[in-house]
Protein backbone atom coordinates (compact mmCIF):
# COMPACT_ATOMS: atom_id res chain seq x y z
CA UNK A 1 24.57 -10.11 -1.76
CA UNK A 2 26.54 -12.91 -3.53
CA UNK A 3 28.02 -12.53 -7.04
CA UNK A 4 25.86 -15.87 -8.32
CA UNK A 5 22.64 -13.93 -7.28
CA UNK A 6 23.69 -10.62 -8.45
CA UNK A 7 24.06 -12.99 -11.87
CA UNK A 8 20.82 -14.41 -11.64
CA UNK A 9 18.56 -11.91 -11.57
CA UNK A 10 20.80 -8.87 -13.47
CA UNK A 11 18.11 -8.72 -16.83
CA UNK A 12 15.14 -9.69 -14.02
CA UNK A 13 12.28 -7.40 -14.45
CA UNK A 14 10.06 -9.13 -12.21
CA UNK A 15 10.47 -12.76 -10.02
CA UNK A 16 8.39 -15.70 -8.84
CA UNK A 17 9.37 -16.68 -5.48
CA UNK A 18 8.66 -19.85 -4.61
CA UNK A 19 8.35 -21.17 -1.09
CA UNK A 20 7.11 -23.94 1.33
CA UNK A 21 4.41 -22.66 4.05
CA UNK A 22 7.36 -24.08 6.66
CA UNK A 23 8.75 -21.19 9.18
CA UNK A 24 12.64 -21.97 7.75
CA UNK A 25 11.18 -21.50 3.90
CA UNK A 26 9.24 -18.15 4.83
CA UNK A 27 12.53 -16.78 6.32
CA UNK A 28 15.06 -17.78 3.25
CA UNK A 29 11.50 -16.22 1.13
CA UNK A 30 11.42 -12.88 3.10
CA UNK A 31 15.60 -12.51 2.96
CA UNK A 32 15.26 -12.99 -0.81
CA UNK A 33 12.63 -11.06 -1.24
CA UNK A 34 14.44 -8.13 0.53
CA UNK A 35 17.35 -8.54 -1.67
CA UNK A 36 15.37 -8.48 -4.93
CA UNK A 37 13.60 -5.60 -3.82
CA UNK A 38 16.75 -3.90 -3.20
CA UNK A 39 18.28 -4.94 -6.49
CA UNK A 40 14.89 -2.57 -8.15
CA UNK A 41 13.20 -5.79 -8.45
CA UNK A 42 9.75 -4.55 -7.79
CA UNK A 43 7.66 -6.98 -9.66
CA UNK A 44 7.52 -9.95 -7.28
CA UNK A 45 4.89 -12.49 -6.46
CA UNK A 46 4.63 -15.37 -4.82
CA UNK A 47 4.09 -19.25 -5.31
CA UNK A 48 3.15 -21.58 -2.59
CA UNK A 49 4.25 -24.90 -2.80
CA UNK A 50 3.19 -28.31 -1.25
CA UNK A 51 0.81 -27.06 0.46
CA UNK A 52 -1.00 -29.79 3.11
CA UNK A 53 -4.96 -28.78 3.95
CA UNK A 54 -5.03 -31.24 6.30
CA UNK A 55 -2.59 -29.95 8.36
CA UNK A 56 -3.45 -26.50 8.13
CA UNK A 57 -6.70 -27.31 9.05
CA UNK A 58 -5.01 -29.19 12.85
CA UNK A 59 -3.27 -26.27 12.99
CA UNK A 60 0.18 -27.62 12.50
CA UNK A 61 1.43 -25.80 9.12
CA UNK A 62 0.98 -22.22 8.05
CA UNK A 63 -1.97 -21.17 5.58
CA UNK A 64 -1.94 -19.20 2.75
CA UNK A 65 -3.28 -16.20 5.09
CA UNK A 66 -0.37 -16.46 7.44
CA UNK A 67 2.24 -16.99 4.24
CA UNK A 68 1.10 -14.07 2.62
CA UNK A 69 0.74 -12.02 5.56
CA UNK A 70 4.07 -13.08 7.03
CA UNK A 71 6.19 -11.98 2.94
CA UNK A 72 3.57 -9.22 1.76
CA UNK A 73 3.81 -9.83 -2.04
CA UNK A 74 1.29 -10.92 -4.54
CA UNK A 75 -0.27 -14.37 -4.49
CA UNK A 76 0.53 -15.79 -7.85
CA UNK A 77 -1.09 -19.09 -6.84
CA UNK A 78 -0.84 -22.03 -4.35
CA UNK A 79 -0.38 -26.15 -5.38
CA UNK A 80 -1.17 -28.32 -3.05
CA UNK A 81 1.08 -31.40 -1.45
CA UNK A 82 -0.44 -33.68 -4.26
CA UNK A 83 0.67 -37.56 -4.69
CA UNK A 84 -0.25 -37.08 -8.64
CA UNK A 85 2.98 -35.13 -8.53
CA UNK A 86 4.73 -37.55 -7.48
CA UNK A 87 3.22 -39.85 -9.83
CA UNK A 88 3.75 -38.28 -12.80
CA UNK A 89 7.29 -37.39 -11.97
CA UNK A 90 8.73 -41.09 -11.08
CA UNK A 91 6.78 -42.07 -14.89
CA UNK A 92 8.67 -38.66 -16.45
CA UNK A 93 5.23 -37.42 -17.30
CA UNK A 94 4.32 -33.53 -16.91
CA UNK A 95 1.23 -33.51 -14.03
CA UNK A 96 -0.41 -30.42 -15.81
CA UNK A 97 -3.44 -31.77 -17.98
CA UNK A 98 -3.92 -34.57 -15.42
CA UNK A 99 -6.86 -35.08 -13.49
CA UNK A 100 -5.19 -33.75 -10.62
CA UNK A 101 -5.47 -30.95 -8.04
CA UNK A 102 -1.90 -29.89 -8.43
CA UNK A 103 -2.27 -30.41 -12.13
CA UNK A 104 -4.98 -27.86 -12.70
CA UNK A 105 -3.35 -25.32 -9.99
CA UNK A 106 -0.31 -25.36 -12.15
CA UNK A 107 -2.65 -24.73 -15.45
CA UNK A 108 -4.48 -21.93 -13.65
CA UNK A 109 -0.94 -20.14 -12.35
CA UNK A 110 0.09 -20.48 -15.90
CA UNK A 111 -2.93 -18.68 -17.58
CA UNK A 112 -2.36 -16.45 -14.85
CA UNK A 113 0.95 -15.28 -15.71
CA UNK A 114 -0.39 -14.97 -19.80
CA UNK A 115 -2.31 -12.60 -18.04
CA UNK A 116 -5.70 -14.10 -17.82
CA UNK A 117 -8.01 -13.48 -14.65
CA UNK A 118 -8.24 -16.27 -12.72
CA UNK A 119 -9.11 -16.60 -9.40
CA UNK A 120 -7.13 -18.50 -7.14
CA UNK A 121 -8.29 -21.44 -4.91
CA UNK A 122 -10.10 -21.32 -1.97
CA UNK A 123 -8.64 -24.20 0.43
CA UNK A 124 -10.78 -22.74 3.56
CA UNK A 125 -7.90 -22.86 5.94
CA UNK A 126 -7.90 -21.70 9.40
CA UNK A 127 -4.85 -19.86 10.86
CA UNK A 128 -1.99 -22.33 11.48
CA UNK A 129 -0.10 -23.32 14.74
CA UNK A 130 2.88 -21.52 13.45
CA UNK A 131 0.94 -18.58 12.68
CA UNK A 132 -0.21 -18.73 16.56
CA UNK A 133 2.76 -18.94 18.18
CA UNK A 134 5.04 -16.18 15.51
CA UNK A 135 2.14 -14.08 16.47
CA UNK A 136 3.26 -14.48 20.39
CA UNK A 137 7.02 -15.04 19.97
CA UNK A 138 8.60 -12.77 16.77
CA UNK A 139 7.92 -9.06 15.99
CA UNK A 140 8.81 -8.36 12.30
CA UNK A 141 11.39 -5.73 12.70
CA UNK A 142 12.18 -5.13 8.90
CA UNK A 143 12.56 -7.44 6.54
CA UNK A 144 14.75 -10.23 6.90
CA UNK A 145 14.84 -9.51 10.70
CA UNK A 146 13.09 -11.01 13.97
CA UNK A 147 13.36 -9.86 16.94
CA UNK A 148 12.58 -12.50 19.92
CA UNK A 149 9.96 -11.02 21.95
CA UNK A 150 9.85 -14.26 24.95
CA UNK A 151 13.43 -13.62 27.43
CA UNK A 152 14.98 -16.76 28.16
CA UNK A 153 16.03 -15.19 31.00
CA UNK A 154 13.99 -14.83 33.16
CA UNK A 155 10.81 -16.46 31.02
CA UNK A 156 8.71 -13.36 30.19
CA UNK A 157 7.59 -12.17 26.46
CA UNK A 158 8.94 -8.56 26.10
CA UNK A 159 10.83 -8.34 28.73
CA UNK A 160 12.60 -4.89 28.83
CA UNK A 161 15.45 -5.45 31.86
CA UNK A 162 17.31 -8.88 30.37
């Protein structure tokens, strides 16, 4: 563990981790998470960001299922890839209190964390392509660590010789 991160999080109590429903995002998520929870940071939940329903629903991005399956923390909340965001951002204007997707799952994560009971959004996603082939391909080991489960050797999954 660097010095910078042993920094940022010395007076944590709790974190937010926030993360992309990509494969490359869930892994730096899971390696952090392992290091805050290794630091006594037990108090962790998660944020999903930019999330695309129409790609979850082809199958070609993770879901909020297979993200919170794959990091096994709390769902603090999920925003969704929203061009209001984008908006609002290039005009310097905050995108909460728009009329907005994003907007109002950014006002519901907040009342969340004031400690208000909220429930979180329903996007009706089906399991991802990612989801599919992690399933066939990577055994979570421990945290932090995959284990390839397909030999390139000789082209078999769990192949116990090569």
């Amino acid at each position: 563990m660097n010095r910078a991160f042993k920094n940022a999080i010395a007076g944590a109590q709790r974190s937010i981790v926030v993360t992309t429903p990509e494969v490359s995002s869930i892994r730096d998520a899971d390696r952090i998470i392992g290091l805050l929870e290794a630091s006594g940071i037990r108090k962790n939940e998660l944020l999903i960001n930019r999330l695309r329903v129409d790609m979850v629903r082809r199958g070609d991005m993770m879901s909020v299922e297979d993200v919170t399956e794959i990091l096994a923390i709390d769902l603090l909340g999920v925003i969704p890839d929203d061009e209001s965001v984008v908006v609002a951002t290039n005009q310097g204007e905050p995108v909460v209190g728009e009329d907005s997707l994003a907007g109002k799952c950014y006002q519901n994560i907040c009342r969340r964390l004031l400690g208000e009971e909220v429930p979180i959004s329903d996007f009706n996603h089906k399991p991802g392509l990612r989801s599919k082939l992690s399933s066939l391909f990577f055994i979570r080991t421990r945290r932090s660590h995959y284990e390839c489960t397909f030999c390139y050797n000789c082209k078999k999954t769990g192949c116990e010789i090569c």
